[in-house]
Protein backbone atom coordinates (compact mmCIF):
# COMPACT_ATOMS: atom_id res chain seq x y z
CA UNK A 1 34.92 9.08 -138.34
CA UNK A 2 38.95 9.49 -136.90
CA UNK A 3 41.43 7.57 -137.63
CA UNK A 4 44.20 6.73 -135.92
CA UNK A 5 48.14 7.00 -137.39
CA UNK A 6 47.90 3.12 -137.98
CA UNK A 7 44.20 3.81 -139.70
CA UNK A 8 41.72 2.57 -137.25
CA UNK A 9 38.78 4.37 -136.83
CA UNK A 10 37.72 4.41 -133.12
CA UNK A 11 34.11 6.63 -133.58
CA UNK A 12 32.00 4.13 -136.10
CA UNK A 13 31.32 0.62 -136.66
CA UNK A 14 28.72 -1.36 -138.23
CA UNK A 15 25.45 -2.93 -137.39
CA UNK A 16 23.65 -6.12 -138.05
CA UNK A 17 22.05 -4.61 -140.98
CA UNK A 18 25.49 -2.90 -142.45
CA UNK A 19 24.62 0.89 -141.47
CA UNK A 20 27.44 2.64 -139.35
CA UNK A 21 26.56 3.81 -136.14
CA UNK A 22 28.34 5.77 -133.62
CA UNK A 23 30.41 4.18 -130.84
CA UNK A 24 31.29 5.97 -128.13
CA UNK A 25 34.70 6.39 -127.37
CA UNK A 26 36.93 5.28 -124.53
CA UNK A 27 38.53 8.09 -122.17
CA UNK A 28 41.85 6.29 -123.70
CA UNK A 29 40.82 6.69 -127.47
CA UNK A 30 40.31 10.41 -126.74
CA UNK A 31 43.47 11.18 -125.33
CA UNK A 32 45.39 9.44 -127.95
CA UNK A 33 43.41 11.28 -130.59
CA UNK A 34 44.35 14.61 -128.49
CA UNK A 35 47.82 13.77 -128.22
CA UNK A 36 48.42 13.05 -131.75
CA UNK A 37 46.57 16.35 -132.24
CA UNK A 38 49.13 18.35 -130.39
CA UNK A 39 51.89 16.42 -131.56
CA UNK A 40 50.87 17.53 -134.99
CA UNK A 41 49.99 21.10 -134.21
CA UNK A 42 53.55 21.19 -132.44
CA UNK A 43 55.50 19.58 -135.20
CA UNK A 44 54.16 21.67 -138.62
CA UNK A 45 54.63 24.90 -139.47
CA UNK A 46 51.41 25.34 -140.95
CA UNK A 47 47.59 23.82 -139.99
CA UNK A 48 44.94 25.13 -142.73
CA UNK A 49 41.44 24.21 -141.01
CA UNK A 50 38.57 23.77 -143.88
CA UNK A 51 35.10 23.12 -144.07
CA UNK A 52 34.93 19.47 -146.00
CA UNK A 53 30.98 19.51 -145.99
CA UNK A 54 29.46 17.77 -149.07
CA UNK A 55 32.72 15.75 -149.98
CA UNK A 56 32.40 12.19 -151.20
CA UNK A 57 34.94 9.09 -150.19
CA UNK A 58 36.43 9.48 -154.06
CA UNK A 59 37.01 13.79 -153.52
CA UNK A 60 38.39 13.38 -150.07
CA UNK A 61 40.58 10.37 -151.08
CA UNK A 62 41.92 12.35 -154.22
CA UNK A 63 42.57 15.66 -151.39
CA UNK A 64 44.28 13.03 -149.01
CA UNK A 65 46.54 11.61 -151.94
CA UNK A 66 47.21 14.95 -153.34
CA UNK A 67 47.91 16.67 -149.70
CA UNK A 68 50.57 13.73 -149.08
CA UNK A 69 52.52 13.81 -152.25
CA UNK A 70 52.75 17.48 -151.35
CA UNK A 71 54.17 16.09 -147.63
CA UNK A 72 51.05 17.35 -145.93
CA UNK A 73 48.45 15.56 -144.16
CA UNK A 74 44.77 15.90 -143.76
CA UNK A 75 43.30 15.26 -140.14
CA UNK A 76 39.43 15.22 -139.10
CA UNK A 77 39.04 15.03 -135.41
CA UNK A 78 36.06 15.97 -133.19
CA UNK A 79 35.45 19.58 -132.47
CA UNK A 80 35.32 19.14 -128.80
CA UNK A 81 38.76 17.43 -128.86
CA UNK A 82 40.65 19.69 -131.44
CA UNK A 83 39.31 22.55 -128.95
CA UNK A 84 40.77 21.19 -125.85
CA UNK A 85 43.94 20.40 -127.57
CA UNK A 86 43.41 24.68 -129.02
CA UNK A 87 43.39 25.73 -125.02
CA UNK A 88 46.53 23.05 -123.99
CA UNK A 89 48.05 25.09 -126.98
CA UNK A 90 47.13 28.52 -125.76
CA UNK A 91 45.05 29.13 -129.22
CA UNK A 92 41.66 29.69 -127.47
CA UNK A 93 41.05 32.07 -130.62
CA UNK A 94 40.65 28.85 -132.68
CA UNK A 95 37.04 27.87 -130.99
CA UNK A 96 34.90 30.25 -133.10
CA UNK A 97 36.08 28.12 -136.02
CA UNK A 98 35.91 24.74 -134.74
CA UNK A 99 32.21 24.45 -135.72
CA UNK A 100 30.82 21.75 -138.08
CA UNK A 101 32.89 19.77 -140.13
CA UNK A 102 36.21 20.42 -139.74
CA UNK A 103 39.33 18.63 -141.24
CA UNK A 104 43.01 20.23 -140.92
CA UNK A 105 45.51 20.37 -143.74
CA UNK A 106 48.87 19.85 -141.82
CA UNK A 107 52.44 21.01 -143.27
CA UNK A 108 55.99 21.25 -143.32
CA UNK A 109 55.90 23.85 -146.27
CA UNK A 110 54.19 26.78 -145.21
CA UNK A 111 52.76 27.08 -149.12
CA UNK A 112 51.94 23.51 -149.57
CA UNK A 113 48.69 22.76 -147.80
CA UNK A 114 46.99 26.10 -148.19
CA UNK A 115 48.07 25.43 -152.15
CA UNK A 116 46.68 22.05 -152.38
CA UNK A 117 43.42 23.17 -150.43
CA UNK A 118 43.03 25.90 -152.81
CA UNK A 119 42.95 24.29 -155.55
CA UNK A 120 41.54 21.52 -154.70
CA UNK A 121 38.65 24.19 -153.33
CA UNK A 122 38.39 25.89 -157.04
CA UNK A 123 38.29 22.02 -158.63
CA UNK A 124 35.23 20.78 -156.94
CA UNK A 125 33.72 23.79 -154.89
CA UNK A 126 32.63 22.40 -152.10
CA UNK A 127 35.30 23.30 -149.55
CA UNK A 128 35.68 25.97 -147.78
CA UNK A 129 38.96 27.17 -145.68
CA UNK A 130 37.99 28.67 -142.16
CA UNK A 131 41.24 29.99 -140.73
CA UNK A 132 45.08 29.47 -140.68
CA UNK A 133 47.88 28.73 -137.89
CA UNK A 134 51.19 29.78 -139.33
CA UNK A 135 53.81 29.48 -136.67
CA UNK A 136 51.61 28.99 -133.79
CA UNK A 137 50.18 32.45 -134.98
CA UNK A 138 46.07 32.67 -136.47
CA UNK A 139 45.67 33.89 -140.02
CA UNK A 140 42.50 34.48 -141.29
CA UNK A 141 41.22 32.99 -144.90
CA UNK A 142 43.07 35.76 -146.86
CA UNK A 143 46.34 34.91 -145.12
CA UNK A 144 45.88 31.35 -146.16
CA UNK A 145 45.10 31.92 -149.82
CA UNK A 146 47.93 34.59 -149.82
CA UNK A 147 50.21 31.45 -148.70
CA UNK A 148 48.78 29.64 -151.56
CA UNK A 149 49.55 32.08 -153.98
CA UNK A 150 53.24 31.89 -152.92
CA UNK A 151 55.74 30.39 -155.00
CA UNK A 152 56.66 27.02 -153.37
CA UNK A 153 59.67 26.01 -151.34
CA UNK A 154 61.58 24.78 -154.09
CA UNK A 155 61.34 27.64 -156.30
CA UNK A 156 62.06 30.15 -153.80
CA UNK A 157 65.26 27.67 -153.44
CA UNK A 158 66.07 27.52 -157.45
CA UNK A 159 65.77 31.46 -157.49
CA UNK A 160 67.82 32.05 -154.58
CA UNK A 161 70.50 29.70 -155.76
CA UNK A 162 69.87 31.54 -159.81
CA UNK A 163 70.88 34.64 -157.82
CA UNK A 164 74.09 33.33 -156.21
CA UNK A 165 75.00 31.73 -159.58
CA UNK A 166 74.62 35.00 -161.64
CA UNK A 167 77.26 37.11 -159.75
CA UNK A 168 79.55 33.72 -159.73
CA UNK A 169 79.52 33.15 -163.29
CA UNK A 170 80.77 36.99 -164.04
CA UNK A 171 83.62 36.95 -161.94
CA UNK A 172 84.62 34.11 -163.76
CA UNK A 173 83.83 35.49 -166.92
CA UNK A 174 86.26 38.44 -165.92
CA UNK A 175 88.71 36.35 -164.81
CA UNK A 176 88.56 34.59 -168.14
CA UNK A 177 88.94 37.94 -169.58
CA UNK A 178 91.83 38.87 -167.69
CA UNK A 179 93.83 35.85 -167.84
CA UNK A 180 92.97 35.86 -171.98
CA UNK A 181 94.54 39.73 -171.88
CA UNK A 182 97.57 39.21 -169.95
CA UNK A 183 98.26 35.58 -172.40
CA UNK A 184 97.89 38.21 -175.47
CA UNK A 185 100.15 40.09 -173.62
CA UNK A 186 102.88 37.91 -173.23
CA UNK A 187 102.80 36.23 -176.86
CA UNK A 188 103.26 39.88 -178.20
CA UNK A 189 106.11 40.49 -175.66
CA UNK A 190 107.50 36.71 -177.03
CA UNK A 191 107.01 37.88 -180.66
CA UNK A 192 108.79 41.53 -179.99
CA UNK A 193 111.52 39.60 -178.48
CA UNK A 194 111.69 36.97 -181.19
CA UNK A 195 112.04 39.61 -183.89
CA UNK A 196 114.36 41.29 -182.11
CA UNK A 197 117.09 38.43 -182.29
């Protein structure tokens, strides 16, 4: 089945007796569904393409609801269109993997699909990620679970701003230090000078 943005599905509907059957789809359907393809291949830093054979409606509902409160979004498109959208896109080297049934983790965060997916992977086992496009450049499965194992966007934040913090917080502490010598100074100086008179 694909969906549209506003959730229609243009490649199913239902017979007489309740069993989905294909549809074909209109020359207009399919280059909507191509240019919301490239729009989203254009737009995210990271597309994680996986294998989402054997999934039920609960598993992939749980991936799509976990993959969105991680600001990611999970796409399943026909091969033949996510390939010609590959070639508008210059990333011919995509085809081999376009085989089957594909679905594409989309993201923001480089870490945050290729996390979701891979734990969502070691949860159920019955995924499988193909390949990676990081930047408009192809990286292979060990790439992507490399991304995964990468500390997320808002750690590497937290640590970077721990680190400016650190060397903040001592210059203040030897300021304090400073300013609390040179007051000892002075209230021996006043002291000397009071005993003096």
């Amino acid at each position: 089945m694909i969906f549209t943005s506003a959730g229609q599905c243009l490649t199913t509907s239902i017979s007489k007796g309740g069993v989905f059957r294909k549809v074909p789809i209109s020359r207009s359907e399919k280059e909507a569904i191509m240019q919301e393809l490239k729009q989203k291949f254009e737009n995210s830093k990271v597309a994680v393409f996986a294998d989402y054979k054997g999934l039920n409606v609960s598993e992939a509902t749980r991936l799509r609801r976990r993959l969105r409160e991680a600001g990611c979004e999970f796409k399943v498109a026909k091969n033949t269109l996510t390939n010609l959208v590959a070639k508008q896109l210059n990333l011919d080297e995509l085809s081999p993997y376009l085989e089957g049934p594909v679905g594409i983790a989309f993201g923001e965060d480089p870490v945050a699909p290729a996390k979701v997916l891979t734990e969502f992977i070691k949860e159920t086992k019955k995924m499988e990620i193909k390949v990676g496009l990081l930047d408009g450049k192809i990286i292979d499965v060990k790439g992507v679970k490399s991304l995964a194992d990468l500390p997320s966007r808002e750690v590497l934040l937290a640590k970077v701003l721990g680190g400016m913090q650190a060397p903040l917080y001592g210059f203040a502490g030897v300021l304090q230090g400073t300013l609390r010598s040179f007051v000892y100074a002075l209230e021996a100086v006043r002291k000397q000078r009071a005993g003096e008179a």
